[in-house]
N, C-alpha and C. Protein backbone atom coordinates (compact mmCIF):
# COMPACT_ATOMS: atom_id res chain seq x y z
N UNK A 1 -23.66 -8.93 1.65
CA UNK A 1 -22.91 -10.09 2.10
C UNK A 1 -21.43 -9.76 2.33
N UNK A 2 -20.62 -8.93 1.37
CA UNK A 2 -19.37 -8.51 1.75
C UNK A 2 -19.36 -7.83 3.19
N UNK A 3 -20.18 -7.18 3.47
CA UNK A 3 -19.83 -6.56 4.31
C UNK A 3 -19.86 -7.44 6.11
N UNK A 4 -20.81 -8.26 5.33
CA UNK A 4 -21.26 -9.35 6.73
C UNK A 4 -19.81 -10.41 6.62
N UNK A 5 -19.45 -10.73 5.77
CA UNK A 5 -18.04 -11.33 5.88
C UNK A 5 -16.90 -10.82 6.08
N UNK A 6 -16.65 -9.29 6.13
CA UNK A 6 -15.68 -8.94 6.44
C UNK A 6 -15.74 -8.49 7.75
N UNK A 7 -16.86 -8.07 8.30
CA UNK A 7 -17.08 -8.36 10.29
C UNK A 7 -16.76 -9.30 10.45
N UNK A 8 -17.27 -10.80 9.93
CA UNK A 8 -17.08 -12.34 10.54
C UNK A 8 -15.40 -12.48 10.22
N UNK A 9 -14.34 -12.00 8.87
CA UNK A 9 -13.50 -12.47 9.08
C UNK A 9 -13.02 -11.47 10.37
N UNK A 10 -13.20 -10.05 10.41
CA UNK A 10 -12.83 -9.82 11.66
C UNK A 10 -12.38 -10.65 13.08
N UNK A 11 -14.41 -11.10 13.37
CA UNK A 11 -14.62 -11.59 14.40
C UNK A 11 -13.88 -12.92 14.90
N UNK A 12 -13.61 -13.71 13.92
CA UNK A 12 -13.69 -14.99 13.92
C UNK A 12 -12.20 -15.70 12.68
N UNK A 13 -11.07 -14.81 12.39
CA UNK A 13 -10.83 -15.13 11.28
C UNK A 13 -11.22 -15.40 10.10
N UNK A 14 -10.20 -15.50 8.88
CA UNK A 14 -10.59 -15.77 7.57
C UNK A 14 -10.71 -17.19 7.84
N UNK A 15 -9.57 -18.24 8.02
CA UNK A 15 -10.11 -19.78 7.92
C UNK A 15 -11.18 -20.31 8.52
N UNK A 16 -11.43 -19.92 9.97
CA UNK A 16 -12.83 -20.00 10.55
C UNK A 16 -14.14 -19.62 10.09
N UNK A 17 -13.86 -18.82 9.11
CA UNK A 17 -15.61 -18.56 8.75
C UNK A 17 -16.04 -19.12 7.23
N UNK A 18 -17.06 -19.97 7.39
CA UNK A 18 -17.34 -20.51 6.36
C UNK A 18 -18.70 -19.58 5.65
N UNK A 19 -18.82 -20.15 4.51
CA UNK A 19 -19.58 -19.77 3.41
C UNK A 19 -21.51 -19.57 3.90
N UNK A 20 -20.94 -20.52 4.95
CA UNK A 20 -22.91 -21.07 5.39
C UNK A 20 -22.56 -19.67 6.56
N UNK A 21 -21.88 -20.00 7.34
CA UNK A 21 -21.72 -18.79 8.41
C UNK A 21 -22.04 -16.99 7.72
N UNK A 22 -21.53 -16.93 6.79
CA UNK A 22 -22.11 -15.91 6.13
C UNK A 22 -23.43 -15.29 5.77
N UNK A 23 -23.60 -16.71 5.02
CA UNK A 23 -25.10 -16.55 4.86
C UNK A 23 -26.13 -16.09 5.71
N UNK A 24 -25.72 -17.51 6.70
CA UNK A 24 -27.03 -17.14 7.66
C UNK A 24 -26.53 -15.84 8.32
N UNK A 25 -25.52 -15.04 8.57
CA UNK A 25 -25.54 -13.70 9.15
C UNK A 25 -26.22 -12.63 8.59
N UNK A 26 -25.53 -13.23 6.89
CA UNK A 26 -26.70 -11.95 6.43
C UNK A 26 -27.69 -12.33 6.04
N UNK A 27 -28.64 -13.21 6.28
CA UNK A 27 -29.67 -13.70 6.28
C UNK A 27 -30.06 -13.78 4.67
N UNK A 28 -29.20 -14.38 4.19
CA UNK A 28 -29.62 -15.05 3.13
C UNK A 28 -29.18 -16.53 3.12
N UNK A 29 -30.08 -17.13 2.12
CA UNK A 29 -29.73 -18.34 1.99
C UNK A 29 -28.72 -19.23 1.54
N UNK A 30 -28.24 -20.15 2.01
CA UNK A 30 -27.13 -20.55 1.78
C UNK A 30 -26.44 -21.10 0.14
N UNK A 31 -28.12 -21.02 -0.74
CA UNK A 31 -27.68 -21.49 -2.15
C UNK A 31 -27.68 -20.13 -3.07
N UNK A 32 -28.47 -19.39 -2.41
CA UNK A 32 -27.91 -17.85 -2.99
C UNK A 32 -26.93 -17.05 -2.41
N UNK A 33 -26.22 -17.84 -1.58
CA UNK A 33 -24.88 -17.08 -1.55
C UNK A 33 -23.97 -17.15 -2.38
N UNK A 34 -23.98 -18.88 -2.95
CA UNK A 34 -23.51 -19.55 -3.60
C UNK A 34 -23.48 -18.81 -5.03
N UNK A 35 -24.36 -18.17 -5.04
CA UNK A 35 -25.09 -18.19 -6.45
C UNK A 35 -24.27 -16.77 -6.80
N UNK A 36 -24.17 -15.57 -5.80
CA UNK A 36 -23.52 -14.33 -5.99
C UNK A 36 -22.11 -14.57 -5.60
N UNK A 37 -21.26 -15.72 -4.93
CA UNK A 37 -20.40 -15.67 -4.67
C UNK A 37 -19.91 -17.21 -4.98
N UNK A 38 -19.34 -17.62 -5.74
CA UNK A 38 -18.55 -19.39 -5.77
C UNK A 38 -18.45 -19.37 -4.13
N UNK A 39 -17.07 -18.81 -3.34
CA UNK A 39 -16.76 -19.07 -2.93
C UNK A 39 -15.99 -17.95 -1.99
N UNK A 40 -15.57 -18.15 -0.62
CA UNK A 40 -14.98 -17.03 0.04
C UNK A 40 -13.78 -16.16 -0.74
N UNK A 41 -13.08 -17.37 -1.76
CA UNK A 41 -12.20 -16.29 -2.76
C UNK A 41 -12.79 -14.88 -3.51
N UNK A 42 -14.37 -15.58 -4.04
CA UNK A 42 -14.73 -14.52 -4.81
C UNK A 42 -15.00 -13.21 -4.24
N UNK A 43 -15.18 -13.78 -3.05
CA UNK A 43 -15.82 -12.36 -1.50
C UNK A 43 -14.41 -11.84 -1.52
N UNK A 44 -13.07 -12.41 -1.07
CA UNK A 44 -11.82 -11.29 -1.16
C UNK A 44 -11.85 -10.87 -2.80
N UNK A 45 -12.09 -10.99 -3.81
CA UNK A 45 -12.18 -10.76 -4.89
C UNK A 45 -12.89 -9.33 -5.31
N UNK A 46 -13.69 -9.23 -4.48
CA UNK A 46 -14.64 -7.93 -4.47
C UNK A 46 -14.36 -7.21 -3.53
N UNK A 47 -13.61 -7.88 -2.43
CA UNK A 47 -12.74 -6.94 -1.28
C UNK A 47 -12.14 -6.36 -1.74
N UNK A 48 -11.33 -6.53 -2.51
CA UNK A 48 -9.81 -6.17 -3.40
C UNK A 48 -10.71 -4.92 -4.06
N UNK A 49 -11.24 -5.34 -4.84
CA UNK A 49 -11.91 -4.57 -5.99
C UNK A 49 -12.39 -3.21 -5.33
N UNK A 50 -12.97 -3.27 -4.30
CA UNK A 50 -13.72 -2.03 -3.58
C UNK A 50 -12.90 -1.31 -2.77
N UNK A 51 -11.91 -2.49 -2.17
CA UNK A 51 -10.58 -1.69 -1.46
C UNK A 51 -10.10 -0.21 -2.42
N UNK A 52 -9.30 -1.10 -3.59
CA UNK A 52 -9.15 -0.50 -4.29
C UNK A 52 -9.84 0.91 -5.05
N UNK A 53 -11.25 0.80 -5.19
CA UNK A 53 -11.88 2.19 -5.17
C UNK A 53 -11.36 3.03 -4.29
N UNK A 54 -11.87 2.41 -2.81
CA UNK A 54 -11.54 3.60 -1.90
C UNK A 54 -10.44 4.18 -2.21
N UNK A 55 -9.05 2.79 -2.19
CA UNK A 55 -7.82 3.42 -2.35
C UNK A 55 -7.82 5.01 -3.01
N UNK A 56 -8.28 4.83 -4.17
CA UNK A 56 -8.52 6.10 -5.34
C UNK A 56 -9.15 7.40 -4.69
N UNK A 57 -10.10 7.03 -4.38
CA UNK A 57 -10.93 8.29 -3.88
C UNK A 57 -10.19 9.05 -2.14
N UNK A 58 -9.57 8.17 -1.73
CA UNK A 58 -8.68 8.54 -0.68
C UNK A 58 -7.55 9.01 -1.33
N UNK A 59 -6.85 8.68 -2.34
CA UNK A 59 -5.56 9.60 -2.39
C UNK A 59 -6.07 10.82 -3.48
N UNK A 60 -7.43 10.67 -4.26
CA UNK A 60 -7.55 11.83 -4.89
C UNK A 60 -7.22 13.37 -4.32
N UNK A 61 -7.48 13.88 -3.20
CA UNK A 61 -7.25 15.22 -2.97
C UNK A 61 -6.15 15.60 -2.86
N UNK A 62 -5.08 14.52 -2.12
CA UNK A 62 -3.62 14.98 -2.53
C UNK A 62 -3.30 14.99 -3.86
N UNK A 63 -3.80 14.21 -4.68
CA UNK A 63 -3.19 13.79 -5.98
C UNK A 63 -3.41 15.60 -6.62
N UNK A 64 -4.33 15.50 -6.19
CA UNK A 64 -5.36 16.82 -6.83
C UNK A 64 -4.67 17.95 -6.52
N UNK A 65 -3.71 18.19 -5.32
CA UNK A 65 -3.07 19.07 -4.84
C UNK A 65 -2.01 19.83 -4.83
N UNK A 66 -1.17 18.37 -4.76
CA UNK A 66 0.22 18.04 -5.16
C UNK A 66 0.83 18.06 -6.55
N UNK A 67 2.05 18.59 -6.70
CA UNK A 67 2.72 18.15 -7.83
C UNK A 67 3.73 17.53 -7.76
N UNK A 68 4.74 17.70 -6.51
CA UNK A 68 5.86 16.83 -6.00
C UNK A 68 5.77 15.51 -6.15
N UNK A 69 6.79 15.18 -6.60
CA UNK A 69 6.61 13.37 -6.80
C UNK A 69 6.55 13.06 -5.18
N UNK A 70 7.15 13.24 -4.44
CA UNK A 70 7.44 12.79 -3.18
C UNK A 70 6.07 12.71 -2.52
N UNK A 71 5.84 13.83 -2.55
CA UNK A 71 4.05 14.73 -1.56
C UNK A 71 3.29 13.29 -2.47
N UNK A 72 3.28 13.24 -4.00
CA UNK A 72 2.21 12.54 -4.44
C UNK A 72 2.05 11.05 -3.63
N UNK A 73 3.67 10.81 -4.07
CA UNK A 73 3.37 9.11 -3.56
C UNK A 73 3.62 9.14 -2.00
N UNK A 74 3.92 9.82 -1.67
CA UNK A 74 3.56 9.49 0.37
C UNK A 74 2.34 9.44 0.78
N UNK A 75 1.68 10.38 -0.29
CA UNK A 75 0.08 10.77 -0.08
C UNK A 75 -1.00 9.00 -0.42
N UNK A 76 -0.09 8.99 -1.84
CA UNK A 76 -0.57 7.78 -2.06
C UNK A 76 -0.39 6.32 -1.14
N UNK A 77 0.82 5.88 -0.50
CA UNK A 77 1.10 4.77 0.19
C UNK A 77 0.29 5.58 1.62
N UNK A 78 -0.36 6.52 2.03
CA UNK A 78 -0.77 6.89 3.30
C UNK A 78 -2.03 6.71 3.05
N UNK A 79 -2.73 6.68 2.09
CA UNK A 79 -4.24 6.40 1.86
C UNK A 79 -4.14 5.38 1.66
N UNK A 80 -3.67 4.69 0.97
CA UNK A 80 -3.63 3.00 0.92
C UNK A 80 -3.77 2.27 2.72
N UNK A 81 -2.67 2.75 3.97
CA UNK A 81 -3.15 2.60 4.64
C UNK A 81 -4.25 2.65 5.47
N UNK A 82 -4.67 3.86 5.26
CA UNK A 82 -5.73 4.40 5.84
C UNK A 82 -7.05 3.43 5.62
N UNK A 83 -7.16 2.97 4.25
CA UNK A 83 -8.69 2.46 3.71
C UNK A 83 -8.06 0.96 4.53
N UNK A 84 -6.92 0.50 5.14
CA UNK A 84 -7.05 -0.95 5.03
C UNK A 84 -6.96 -0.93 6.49
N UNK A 85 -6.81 0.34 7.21
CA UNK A 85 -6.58 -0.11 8.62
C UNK A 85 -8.02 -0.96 9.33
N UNK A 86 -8.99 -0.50 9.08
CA UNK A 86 -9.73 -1.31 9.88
C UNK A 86 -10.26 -3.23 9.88
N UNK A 87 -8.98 -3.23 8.46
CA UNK A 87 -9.01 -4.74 8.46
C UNK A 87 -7.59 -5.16 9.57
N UNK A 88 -7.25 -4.49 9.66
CA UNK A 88 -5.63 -4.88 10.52
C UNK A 88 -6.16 -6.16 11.54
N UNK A 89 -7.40 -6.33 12.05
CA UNK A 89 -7.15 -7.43 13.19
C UNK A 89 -7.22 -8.72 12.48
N UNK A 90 -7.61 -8.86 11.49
CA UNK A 90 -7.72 -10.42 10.46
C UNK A 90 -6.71 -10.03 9.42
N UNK A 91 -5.71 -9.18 9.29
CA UNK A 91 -4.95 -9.27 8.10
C UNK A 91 -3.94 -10.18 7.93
N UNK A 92 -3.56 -10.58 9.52
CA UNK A 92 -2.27 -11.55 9.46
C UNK A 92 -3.00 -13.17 9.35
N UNK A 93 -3.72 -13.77 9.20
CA UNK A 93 -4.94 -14.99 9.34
C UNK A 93 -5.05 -14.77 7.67
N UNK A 94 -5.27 -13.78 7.50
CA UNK A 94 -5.87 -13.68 5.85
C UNK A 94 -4.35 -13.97 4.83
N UNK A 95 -3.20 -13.40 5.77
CA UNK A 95 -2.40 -12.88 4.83
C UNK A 95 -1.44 -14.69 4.40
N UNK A 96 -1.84 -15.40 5.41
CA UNK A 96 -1.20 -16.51 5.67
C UNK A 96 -1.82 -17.36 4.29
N UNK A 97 -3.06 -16.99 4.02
CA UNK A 97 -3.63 -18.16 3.09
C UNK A 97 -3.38 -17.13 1.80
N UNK A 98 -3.23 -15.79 1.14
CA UNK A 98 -2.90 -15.23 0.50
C UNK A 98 -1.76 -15.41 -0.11
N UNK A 99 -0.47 -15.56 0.39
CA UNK A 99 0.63 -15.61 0.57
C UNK A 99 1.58 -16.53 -0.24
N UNK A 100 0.12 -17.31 -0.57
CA UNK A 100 0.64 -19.24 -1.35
C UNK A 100 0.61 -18.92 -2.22
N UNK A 101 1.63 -19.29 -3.37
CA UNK A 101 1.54 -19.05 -4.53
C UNK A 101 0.66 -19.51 -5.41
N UNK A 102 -0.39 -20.08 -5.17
CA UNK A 102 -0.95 -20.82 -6.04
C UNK A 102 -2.41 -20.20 -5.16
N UNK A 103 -2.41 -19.74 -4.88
CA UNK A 103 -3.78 -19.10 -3.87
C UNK A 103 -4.03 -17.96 -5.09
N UNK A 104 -5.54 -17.74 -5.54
CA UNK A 104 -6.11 -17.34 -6.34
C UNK A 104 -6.31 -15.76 -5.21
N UNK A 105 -6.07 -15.76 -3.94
CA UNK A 105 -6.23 -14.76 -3.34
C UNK A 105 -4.76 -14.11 -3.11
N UNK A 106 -3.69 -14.82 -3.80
CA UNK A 106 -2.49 -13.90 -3.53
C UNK A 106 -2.99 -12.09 -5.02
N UNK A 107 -2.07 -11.14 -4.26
CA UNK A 107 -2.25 -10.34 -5.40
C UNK A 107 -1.44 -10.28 -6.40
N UNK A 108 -0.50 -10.98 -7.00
CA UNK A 108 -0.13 -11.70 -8.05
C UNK A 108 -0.81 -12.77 -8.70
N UNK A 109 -1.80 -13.12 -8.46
CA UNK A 109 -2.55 -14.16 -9.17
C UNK A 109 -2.97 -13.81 -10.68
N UNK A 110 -3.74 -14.50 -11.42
CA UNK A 110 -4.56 -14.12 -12.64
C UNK A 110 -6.06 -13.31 -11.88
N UNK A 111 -6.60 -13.83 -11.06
CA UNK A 111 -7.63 -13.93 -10.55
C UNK A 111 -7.66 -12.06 -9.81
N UNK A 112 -6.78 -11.64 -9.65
CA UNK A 112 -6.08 -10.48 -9.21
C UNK A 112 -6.18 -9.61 -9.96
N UNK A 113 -5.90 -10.01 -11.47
CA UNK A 113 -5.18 -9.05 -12.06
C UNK A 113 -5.91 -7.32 -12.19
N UNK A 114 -7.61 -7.59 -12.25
CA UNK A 114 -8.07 -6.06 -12.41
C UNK A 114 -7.52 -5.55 -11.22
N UNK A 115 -7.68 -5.61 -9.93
CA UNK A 115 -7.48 -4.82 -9.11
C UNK A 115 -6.01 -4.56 -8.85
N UNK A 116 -5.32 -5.63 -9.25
CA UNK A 116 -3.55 -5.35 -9.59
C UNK A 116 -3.68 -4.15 -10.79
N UNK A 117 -3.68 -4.20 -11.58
CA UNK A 117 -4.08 -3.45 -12.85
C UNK A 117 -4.41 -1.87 -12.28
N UNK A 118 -5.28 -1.82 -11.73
CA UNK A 118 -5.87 -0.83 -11.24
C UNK A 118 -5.27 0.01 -9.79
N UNK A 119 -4.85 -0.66 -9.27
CA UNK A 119 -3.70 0.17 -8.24
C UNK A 119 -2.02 0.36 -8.78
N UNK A 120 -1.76 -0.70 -9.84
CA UNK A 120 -0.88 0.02 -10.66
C UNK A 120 -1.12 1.57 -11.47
N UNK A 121 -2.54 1.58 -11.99
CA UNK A 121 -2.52 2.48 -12.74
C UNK A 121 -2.57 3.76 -11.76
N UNK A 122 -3.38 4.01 -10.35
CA UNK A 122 -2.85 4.96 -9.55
C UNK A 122 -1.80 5.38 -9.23
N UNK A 123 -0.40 4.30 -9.36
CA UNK A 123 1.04 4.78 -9.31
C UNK A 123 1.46 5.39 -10.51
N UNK A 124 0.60 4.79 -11.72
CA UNK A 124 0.87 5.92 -12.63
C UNK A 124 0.52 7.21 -12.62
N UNK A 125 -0.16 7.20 -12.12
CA UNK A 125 -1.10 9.02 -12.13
C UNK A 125 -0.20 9.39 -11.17
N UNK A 126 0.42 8.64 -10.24
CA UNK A 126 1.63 9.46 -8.93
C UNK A 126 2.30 10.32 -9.95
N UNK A 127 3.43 9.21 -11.03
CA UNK A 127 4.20 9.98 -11.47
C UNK A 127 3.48 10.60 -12.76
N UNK A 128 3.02 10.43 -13.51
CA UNK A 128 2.38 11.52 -14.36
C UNK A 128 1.25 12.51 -14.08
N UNK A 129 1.28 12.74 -13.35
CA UNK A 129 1.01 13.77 -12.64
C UNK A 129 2.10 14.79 -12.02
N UNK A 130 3.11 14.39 -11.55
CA UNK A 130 4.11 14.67 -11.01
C UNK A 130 4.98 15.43 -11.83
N UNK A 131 5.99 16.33 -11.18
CA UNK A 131 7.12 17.11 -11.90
C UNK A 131 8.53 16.52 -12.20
N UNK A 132 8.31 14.77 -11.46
CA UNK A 132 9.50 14.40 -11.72
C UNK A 132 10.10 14.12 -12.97
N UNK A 133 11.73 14.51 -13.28
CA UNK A 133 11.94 13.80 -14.12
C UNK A 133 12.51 12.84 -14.50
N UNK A 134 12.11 11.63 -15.24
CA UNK A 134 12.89 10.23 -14.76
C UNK A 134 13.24 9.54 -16.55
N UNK A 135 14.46 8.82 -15.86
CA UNK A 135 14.79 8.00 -17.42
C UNK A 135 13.45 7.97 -18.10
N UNK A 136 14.06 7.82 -19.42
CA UNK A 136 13.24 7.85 -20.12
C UNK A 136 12.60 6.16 -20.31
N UNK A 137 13.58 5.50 -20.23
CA UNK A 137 13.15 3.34 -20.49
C UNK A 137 12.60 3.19 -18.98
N UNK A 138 13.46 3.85 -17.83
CA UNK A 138 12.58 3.37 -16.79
C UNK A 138 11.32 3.78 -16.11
N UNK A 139 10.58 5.06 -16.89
CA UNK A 139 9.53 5.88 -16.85
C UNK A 139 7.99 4.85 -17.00
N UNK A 140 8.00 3.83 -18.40
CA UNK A 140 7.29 3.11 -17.72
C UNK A 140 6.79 1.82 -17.24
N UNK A 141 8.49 1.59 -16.39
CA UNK A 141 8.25 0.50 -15.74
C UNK A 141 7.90 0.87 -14.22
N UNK A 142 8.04 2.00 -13.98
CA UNK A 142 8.13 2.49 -12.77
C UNK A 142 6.47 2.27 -11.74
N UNK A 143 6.08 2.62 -12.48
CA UNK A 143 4.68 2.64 -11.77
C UNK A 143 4.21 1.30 -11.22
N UNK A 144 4.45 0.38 -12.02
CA UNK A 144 4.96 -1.34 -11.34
C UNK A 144 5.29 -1.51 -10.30
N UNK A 145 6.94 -0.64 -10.53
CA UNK A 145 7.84 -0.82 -9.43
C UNK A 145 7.22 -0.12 -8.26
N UNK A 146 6.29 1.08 -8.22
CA UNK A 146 5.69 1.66 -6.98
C UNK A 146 5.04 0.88 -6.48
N UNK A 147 4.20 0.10 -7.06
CA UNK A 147 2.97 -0.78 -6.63
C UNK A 147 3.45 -2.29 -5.98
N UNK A 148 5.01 -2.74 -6.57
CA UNK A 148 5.81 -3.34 -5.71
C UNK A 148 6.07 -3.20 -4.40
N UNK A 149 6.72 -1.74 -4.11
CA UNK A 149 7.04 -1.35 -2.96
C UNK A 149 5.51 -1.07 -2.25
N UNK A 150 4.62 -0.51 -2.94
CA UNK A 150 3.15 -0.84 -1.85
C UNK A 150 3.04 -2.54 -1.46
N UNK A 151 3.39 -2.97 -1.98
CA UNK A 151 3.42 -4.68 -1.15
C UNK A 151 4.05 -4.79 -0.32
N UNK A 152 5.24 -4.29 -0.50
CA UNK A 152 6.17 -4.45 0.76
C UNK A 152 6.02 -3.34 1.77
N UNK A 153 5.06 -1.99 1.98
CA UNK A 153 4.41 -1.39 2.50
C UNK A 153 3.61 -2.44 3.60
N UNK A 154 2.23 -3.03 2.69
CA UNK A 154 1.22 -3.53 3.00
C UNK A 154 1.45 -4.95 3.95
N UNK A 155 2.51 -5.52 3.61
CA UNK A 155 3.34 -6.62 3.91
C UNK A 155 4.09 -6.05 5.57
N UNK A 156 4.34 -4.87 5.24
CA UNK A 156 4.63 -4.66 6.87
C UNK A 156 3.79 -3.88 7.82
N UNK A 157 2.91 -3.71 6.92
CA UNK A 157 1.87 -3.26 7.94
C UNK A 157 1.28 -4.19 8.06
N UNK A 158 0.89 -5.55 8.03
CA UNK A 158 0.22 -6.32 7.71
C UNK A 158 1.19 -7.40 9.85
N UNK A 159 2.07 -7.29 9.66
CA UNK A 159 3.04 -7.65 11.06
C UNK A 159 3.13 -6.77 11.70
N UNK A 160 2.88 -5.65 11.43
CA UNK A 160 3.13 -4.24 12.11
C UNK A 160 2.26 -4.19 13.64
N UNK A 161 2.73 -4.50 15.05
CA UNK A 161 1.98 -4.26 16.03
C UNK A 161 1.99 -2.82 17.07
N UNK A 162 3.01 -2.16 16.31
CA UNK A 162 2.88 -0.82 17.12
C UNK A 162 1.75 -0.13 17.14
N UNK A 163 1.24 0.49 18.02
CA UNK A 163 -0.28 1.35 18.19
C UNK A 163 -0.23 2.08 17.04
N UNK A 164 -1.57 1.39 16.62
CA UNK A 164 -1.91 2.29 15.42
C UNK A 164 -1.52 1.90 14.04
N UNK A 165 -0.03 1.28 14.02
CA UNK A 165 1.04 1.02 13.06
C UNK A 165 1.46 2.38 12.84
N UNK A 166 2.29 3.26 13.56
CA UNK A 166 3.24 4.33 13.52
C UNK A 166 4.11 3.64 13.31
N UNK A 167 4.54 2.58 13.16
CA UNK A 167 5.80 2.24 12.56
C UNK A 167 5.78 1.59 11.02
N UNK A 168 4.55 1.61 10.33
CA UNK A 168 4.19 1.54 9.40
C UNK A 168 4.00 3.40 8.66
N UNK A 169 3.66 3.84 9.34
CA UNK A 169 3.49 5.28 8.92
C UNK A 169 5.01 5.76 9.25
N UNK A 170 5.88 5.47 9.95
CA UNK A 170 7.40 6.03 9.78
C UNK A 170 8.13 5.20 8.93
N UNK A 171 7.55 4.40 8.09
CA UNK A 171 8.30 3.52 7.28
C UNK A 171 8.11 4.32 6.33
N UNK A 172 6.77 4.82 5.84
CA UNK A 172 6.38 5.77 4.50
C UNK A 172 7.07 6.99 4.35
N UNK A 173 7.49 7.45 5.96
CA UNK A 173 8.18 9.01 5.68
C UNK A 173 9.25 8.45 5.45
N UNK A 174 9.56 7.55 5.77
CA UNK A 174 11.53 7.39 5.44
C UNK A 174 11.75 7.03 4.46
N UNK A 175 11.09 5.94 3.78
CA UNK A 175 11.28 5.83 2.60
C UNK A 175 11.34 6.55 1.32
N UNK A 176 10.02 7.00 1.66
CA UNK A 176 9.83 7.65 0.15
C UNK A 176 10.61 9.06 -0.59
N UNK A 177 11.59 9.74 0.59
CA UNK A 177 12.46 10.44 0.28
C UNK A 177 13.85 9.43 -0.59
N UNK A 178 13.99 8.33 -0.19
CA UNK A 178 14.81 7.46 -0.73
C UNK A 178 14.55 7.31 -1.76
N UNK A 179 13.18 6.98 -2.35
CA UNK A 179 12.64 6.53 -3.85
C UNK A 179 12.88 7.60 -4.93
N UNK A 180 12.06 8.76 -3.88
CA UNK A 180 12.30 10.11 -4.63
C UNK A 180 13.73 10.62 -5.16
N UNK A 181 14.40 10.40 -4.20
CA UNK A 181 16.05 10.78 -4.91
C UNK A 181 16.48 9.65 -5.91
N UNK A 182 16.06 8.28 -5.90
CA UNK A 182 16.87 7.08 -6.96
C UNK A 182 16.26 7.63 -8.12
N UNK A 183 14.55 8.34 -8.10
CA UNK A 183 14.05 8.17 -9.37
C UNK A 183 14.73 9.27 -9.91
N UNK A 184 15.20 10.54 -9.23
CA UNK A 184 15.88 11.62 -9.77
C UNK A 184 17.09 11.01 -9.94
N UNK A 185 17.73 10.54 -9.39
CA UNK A 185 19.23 10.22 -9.76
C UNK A 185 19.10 9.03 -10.99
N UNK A 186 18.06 8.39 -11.64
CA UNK A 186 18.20 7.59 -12.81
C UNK A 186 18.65 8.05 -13.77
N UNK A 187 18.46 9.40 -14.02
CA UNK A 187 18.52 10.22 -15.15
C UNK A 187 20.30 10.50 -15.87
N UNK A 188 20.67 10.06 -14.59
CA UNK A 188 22.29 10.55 -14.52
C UNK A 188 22.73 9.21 -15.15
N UNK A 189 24.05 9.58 -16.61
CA UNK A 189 24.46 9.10 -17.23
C UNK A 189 25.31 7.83 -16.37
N UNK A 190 25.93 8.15 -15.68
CA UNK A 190 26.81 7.11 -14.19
C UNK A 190 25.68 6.10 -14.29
N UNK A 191 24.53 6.59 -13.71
CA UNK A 191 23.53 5.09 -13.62
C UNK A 191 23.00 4.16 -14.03
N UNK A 192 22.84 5.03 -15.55
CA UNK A 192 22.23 4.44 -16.75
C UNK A 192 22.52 2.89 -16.70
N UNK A 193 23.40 2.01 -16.87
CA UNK A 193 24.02 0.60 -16.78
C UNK A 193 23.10 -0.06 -15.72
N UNK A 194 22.75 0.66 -14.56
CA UNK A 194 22.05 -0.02 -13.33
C UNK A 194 20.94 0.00 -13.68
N UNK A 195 20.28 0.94 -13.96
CA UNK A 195 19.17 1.48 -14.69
C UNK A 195 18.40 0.13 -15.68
N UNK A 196 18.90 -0.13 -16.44
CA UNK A 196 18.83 -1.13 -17.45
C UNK A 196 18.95 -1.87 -17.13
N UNK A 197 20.10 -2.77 -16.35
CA UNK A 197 20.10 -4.33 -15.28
C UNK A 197 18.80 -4.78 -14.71
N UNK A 198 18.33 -3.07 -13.71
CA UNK A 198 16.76 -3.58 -13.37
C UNK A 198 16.17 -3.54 -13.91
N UNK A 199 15.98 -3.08 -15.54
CA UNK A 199 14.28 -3.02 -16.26
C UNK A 199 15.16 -4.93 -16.84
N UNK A 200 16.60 -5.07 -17.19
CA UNK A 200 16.20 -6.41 -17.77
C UNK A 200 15.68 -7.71 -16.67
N UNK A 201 16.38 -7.65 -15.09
CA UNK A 201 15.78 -8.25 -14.30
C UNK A 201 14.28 -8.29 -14.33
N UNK A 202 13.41 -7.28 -14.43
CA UNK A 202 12.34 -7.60 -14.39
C UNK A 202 11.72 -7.98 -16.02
N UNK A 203 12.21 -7.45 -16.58
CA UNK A 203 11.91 -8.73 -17.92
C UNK A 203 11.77 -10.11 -17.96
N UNK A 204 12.89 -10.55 -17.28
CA UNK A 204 13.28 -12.24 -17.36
C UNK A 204 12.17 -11.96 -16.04
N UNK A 205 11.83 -11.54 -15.10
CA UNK A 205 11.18 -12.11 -14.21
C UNK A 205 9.57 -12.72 -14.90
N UNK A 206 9.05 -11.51 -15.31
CA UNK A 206 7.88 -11.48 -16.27
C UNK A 206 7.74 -12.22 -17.24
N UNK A 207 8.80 -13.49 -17.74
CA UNK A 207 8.57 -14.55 -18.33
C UNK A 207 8.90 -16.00 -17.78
């Protein structure tokens, strides 16, 4: 059934395709769809979830390769694209009802949280895995903070209409030399003060 709903949101958008439309595509019945799925949330729910596998198994060989913080996480925000490009023609339709704060399909939700959880913990394996060396208080908030900036990645690839999204893939090379030098430059006594402003900002945010 996932897979028959994620052609239909293709085909037809996410708000346009209903629960019965599913069914009868994949030729099941409309009270046992019900029965494996509440509702089209629970279907992005298992989207997320499987996305997320791939995510993993797509950045494993760099991960596997690499020791550079930089190589790791470019490798990582470039497989992240890769597994989601072939949703790109329904992502902006999807991203609209996602987007609400109170939408059980945003990825900040509760409803979220394993597969939030779980592509956080791949930004951890970026940097522990990695040779970087970074403050010691902001070491592990960081992996958060990567999985942040994959939103705002995903978020512009998500508007992104250049062929292909090469301007989503020149966003990843430019950036991530930027990230790579702040996380090396945390370490430096000068910063320390800034350093700490952002782990307390995101404290107070988190309550």
């Amino acid at each position: 059934m996932l897979d028959t709903a994620m052609r239909l949101f293709r085909e037809r958008g996410y708000a346009r395709t209903t629960m019965r439309a599913i069914a009868q595509e994949a030729g099941v019945a409309v009270g046992n769809a019900y029965y494996y799925f509440g509702s089209k949330d629970h279907l992005i729910q298992e989207f997320y979830a499987d996305t997320q596998t791939e995510h993993l198994a797509a950045a494993a060989p760099v991960l596997a390769r690499e020791r550079e913080f930089a190589a790791r996480l470019a490798g990582a925000l470039h497989a992240g694209v890769d597994v989601l490009t072939p949703y790109h023609s329904f992502a902006a339709s999807f991203f609209k009802t996602a987007a609400e704060p109170t939408s059980p399909m945003s990825p900040f939700s509760a409803e979220s949280s394993a597969p939030r959880e779980a592509s956080i913990a791949l930004f951890r394996e970026v940097l522990e895995g990695s040779t970087a060396r970074v403050d010691a208080e902001l070491r592990p908030a960081l992996p958060e903070l990567l999985w942040l900036a994959y939103m705002g990645v995903v978020l512009y690839w998500v508007h992104d209409r250049s062929p292909e999204q090469v301007r989503t893939r020149k966003l990843i090379d430019g950036a991530v030399p930027l990230v790579d030098r702040l996380v090396g430059l945390s370490r430096l006594r000068v910063l320390r003060p800034v350093t700490r402003q952002v782990l307390d900002l995101i404290r107070t945010l988190r309550h």
